[in-house]
C-alpha atoms as a PDB file:
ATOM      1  CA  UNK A   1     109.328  94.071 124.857  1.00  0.00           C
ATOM      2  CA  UNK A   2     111.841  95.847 122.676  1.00  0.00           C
ATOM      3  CA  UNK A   3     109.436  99.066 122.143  1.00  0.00           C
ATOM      4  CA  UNK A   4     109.741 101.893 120.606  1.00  0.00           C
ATOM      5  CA  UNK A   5     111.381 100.649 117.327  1.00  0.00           C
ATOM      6  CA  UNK A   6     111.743 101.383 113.642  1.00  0.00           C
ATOM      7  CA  UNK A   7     111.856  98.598 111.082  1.00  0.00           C
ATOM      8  CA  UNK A   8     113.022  99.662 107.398  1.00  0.00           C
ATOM      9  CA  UNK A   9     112.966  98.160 103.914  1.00  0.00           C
ATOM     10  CA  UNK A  10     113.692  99.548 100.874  1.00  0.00           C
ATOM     11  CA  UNK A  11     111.245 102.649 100.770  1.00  0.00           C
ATOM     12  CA  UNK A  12     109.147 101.189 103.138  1.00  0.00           C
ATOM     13  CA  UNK A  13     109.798 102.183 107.200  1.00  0.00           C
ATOM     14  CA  UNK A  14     107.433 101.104 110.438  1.00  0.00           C
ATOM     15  CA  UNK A  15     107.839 102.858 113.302  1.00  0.00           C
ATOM     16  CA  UNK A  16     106.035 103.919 116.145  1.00  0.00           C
ATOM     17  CA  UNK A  17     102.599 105.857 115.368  1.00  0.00           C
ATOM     18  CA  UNK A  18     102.862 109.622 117.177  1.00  0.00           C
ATOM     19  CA  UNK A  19     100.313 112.326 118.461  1.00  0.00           C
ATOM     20  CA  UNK A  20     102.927 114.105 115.928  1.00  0.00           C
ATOM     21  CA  UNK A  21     101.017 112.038 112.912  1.00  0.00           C
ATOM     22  CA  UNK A  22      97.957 113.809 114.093  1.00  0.00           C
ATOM     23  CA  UNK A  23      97.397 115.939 110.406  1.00  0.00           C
ATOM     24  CA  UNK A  24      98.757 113.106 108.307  1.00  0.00           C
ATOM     25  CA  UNK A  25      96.972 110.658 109.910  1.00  0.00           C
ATOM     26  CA  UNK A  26      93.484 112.503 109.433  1.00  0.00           C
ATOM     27  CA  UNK A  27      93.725 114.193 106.268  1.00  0.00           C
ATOM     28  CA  UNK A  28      94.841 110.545 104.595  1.00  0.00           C
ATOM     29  CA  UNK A  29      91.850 108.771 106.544  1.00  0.00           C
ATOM     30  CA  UNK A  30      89.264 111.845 105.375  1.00  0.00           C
ATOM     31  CA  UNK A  31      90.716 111.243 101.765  1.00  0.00           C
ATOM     32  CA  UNK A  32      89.857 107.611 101.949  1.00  0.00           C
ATOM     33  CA  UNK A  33      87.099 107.305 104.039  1.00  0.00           C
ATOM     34  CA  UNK A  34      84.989 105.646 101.531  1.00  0.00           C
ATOM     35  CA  UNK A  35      87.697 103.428 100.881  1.00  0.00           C
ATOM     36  CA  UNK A  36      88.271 102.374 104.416  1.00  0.00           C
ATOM     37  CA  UNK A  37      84.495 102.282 105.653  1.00  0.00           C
ATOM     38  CA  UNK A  38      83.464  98.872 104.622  1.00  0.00           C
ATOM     39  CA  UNK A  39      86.333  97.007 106.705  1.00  0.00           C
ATOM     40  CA  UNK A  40      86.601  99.822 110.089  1.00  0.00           C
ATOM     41  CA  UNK A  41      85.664  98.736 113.248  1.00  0.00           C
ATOM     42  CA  UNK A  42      82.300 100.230 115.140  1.00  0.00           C
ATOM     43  CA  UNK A  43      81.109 100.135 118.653  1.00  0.00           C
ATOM     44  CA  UNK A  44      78.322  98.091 119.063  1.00  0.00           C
ATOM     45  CA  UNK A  45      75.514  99.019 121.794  1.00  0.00           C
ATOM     46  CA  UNK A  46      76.598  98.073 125.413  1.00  0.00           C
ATOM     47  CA  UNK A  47      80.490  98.027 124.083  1.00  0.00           C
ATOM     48  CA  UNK A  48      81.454 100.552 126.026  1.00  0.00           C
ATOM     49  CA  UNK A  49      83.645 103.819 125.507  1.00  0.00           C
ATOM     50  CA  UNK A  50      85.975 103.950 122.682  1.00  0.00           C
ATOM     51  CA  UNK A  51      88.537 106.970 122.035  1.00  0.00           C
ATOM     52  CA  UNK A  52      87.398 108.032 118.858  1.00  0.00           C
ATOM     53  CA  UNK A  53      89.581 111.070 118.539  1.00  0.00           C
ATOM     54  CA  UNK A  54      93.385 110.732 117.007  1.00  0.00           C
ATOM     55  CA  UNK A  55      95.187 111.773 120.391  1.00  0.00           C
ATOM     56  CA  UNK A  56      92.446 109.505 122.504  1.00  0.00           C
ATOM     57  CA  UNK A  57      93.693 106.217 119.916  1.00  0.00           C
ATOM     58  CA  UNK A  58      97.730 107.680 120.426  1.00  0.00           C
ATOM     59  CA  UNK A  59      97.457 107.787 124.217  1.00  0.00           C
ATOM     60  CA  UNK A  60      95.691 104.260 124.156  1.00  0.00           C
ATOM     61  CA  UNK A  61      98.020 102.535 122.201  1.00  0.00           C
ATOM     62  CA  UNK A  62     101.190 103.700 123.506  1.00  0.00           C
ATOM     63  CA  UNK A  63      99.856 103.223 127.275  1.00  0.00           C
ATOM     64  CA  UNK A  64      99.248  99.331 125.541  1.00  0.00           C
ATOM     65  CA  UNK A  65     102.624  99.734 123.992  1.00  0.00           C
ATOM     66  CA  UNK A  66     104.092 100.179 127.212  1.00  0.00           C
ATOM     67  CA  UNK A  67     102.393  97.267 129.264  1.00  0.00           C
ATOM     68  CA  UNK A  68     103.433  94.944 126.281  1.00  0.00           C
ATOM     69  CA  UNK A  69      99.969  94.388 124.334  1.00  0.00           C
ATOM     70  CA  UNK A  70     100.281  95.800 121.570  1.00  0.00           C
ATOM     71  CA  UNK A  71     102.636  97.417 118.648  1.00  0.00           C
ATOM     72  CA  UNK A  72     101.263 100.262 116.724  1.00  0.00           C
ATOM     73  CA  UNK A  73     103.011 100.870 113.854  1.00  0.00           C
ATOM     74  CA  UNK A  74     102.825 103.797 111.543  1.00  0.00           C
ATOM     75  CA  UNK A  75     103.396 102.888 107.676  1.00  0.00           C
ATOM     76  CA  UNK A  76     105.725 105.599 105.734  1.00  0.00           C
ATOM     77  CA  UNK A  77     106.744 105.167 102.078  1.00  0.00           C
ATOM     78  CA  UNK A  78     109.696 107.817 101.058  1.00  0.00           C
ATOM     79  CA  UNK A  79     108.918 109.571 104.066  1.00  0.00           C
ATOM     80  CA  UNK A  80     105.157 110.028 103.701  1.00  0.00           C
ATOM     81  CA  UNK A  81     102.668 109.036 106.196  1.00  0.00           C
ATOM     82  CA  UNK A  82     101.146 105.614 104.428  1.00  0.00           C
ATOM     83  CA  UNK A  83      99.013 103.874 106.999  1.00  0.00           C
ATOM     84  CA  UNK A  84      98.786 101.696 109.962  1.00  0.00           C
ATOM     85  CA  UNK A  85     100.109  98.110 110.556  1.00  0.00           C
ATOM     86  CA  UNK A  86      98.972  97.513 114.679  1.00  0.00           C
ATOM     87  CA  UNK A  87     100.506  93.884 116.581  1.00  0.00           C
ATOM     88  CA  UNK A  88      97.531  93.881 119.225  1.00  0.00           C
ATOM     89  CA  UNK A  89      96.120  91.113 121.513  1.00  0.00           C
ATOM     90  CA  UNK A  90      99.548  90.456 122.268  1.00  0.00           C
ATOM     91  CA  UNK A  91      99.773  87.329 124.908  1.00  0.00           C
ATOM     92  CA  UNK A  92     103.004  86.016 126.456  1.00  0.00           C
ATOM     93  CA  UNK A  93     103.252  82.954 128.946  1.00  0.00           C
ATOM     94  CA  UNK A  94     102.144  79.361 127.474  1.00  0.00           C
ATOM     95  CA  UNK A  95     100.615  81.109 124.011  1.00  0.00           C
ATOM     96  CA  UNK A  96     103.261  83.952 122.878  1.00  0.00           C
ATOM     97  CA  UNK A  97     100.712  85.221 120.563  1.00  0.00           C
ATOM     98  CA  UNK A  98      99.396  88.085 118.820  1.00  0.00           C
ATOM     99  CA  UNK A  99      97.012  89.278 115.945  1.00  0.00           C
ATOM    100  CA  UNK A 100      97.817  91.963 113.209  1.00  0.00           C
ATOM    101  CA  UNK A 101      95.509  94.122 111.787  1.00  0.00           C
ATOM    102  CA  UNK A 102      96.605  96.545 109.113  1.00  0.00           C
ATOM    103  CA  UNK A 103      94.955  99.426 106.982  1.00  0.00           C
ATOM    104  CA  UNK A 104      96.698 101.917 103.787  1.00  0.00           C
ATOM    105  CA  UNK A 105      95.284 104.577 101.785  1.00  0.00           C
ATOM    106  CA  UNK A 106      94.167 103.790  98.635  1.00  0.00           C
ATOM    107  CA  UNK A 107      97.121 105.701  96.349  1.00  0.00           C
ATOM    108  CA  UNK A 108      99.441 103.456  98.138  1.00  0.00           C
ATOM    109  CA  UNK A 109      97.497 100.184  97.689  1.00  0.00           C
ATOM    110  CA  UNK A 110      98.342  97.660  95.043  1.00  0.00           C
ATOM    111  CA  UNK A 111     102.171  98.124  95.103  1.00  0.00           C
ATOM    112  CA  UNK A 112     102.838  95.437  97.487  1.00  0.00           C
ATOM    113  CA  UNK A 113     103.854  97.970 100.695  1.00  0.00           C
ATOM    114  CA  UNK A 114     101.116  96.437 103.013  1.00  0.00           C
ATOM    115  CA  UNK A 115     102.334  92.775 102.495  1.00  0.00           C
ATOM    116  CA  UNK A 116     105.807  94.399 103.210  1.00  0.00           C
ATOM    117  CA  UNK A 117     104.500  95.649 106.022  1.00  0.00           C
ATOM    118  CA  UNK A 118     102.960  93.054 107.220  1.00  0.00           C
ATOM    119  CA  UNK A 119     106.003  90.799 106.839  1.00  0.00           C
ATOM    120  CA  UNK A 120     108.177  93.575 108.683  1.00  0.00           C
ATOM    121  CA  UNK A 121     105.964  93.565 111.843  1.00  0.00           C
ATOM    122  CA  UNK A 122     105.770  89.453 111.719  1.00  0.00           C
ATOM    123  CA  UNK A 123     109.467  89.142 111.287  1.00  0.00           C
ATOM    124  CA  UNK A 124     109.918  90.979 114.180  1.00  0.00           C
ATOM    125  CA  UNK A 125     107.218  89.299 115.954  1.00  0.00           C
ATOM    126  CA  UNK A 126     109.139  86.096 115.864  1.00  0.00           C
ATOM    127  CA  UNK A 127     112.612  87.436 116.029  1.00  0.00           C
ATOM    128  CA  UNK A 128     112.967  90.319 118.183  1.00  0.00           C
ATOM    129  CA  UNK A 129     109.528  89.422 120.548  1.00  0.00           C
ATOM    130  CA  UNK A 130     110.449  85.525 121.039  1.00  0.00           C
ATOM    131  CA  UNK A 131     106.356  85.079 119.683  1.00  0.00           C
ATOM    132  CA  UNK A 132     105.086  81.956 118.492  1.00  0.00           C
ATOM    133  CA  UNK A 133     102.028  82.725 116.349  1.00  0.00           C
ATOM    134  CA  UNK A 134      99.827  85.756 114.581  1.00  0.00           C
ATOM    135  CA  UNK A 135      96.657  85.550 113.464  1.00  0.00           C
ATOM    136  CA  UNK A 136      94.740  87.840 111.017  1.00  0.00           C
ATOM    137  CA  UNK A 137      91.108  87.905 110.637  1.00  0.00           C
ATOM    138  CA  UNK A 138      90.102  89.442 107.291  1.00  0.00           C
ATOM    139  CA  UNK A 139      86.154  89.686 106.165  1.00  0.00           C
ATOM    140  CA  UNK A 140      85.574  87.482 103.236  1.00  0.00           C
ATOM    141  CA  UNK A 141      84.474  90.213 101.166  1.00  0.00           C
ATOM    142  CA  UNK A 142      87.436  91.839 101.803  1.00  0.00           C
ATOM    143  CA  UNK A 143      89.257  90.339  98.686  1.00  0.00           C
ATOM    144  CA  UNK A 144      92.531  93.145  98.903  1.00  0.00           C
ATOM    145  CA  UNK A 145      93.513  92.286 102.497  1.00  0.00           C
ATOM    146  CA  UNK A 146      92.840  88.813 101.622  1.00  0.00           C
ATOM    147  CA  UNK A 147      95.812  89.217  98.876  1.00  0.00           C
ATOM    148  CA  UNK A 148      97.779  90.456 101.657  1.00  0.00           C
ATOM    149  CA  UNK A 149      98.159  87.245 103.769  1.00  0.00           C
ATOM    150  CA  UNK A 150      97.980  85.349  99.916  1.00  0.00           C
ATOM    151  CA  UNK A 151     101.557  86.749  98.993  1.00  0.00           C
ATOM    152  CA  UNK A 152     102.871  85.525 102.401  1.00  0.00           C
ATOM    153  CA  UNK A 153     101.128  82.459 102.336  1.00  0.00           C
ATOM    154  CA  UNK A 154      99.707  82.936 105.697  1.00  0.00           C
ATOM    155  CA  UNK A 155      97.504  79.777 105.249  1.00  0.00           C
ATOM    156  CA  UNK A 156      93.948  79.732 106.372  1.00  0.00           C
ATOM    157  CA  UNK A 157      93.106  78.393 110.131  1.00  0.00           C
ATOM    158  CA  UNK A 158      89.565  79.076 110.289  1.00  0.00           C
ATOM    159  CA  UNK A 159      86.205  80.846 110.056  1.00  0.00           C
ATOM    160  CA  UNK A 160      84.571  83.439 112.469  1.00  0.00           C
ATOM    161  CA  UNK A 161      80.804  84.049 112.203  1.00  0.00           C
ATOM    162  CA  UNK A 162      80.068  87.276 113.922  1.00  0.00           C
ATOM    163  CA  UNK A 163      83.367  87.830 114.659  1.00  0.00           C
ATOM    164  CA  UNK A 164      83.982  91.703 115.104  1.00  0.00           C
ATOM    165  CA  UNK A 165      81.392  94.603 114.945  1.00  0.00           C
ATOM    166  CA  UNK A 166      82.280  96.201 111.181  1.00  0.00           C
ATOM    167  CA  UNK A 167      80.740  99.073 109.701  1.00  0.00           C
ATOM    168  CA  UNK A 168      77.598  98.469 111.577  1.00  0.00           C
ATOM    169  CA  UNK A 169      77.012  95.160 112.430  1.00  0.00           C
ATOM    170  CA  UNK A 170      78.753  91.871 113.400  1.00  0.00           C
ATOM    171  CA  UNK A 171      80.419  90.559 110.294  1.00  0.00           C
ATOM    172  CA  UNK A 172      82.184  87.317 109.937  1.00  0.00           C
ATOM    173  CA  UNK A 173      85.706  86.532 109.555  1.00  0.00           C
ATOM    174  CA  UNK A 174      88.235  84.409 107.842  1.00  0.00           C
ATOM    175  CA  UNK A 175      91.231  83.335 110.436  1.00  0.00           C
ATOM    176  CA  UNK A 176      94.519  83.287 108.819  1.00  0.00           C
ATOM    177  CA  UNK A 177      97.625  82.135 111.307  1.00  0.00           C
ATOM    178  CA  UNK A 178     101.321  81.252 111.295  1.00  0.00           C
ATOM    179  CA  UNK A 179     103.671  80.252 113.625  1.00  0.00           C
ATOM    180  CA  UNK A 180     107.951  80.231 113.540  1.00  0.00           C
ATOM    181  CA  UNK A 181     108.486  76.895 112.349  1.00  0.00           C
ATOM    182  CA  UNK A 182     106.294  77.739 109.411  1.00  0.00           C
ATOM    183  CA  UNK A 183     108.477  80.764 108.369  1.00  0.00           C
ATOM    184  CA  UNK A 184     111.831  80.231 109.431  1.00  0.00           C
ATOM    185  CA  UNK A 185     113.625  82.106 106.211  1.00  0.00           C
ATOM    186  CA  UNK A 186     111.277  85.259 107.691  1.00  0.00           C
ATOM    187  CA  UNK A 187     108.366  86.108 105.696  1.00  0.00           C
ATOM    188  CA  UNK A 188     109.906  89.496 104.079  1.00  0.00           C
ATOM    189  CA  UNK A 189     112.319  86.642 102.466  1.00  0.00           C
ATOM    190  CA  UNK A 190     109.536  84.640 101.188  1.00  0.00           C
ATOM    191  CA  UNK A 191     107.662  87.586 100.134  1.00  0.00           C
ATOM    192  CA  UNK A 192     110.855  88.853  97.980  1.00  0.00           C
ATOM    193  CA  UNK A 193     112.557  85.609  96.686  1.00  0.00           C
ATOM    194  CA  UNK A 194     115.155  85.397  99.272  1.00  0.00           C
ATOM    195  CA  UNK A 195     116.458  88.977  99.443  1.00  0.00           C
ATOM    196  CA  UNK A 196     116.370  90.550 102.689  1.00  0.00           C
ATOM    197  CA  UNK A 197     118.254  93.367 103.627  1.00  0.00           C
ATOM    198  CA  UNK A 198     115.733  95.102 106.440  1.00  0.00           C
ATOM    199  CA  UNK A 199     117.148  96.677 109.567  1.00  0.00           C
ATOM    200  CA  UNK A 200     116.113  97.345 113.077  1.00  0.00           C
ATOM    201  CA  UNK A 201     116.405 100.293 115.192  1.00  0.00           C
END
């Protein structure tokens, strides 16, 4: 796996989320912790330890990073830390697959950076990784992630009842999935019209 590295476009940069994001990273989740609680992930009983702390999530990914599972991208706009985009549940072999799960601060939402980012990490999903599919699983009620995979028209594969434990309790999801053949112009192409001019380091 081609890891670390930084995809760029336009303002909008991924690259690989630090133990240096540490203060970023909490002061914008403290700022938009009402924002983010309805759609965050909880432990439910018997699920076992979780890190819970910023340098416990850090040391998790990367070590994931490392064995190939997973991708955990910081979001920066001009510079400034933005939010997360995270390939996980990565799976090579007969499958090549992977889900993407993705989360901003509110002051950057609404400007079309997370479908960006979404389309940055998928791009190179496909490209650079040699994977076949992604999958995101958004809650219903969720109706601005659902916009998200709606501007990339990531079509709709399926429903989840009970599928993760979210803010509490098991909450259903909507399955959203695309393979290659289904995007072959790359979907920061078909999120822009046709221009693409992002890079790779």
């Amino acid at each position: 796996m081609s890891w670390p590295v930084t995809l760029r476009h336009g303002d909008v940069t991924l690259r690989p989320l630090v133990l240096g994001d540490n203060r970023a990273w909490s002061e914008l989740r403290a700022a938009n912790r009402d924002w983010l609680r309805p759609w965050e992930a909880t432990m439910p009983p018997g699920g076992g330890g979780r890190a819970t702390s910023f340098r416990g999530l850090v040391r998790r990914l990367t070590r994931m990073a490392r064995d190939g599972q997973a991708m955990p991208f910081a979001i920066e706009v001009d510079g400034e830390f933005a939010g997360q985009v995270t390939v996980n549940n990565i799976v090579r072999g007969s499958a090549l697959f992977a889900s993407v799960g993705y989360w901003i601060g509110q002051e950057y939402a609404g400007r079309g950076i997370t479908p960006l980012a979404v389309a940055l990490a998928v791009d190179h999903c496909f490209r650079v990784e040699g994977l076949h599919r992604i999958e995101v699983a958004i809650r219903p009620e969720n109706s601005n992630s659902l916009r998200v995979v709606e501007k990339l028209g990531i079509p709709r594969c399926g429903y989840a009842p009970r599928y993760l434990h979210i803010n509490g309790d098991w909450r259903d999801h909507v399955l959203f999935g695309i393979t290659a053949e289904e995007c072959p112009e790359g979907l920061v192409a078909r999120l822009l019209g046709g221009e693409s001019h992002s890079s790779h380091e």
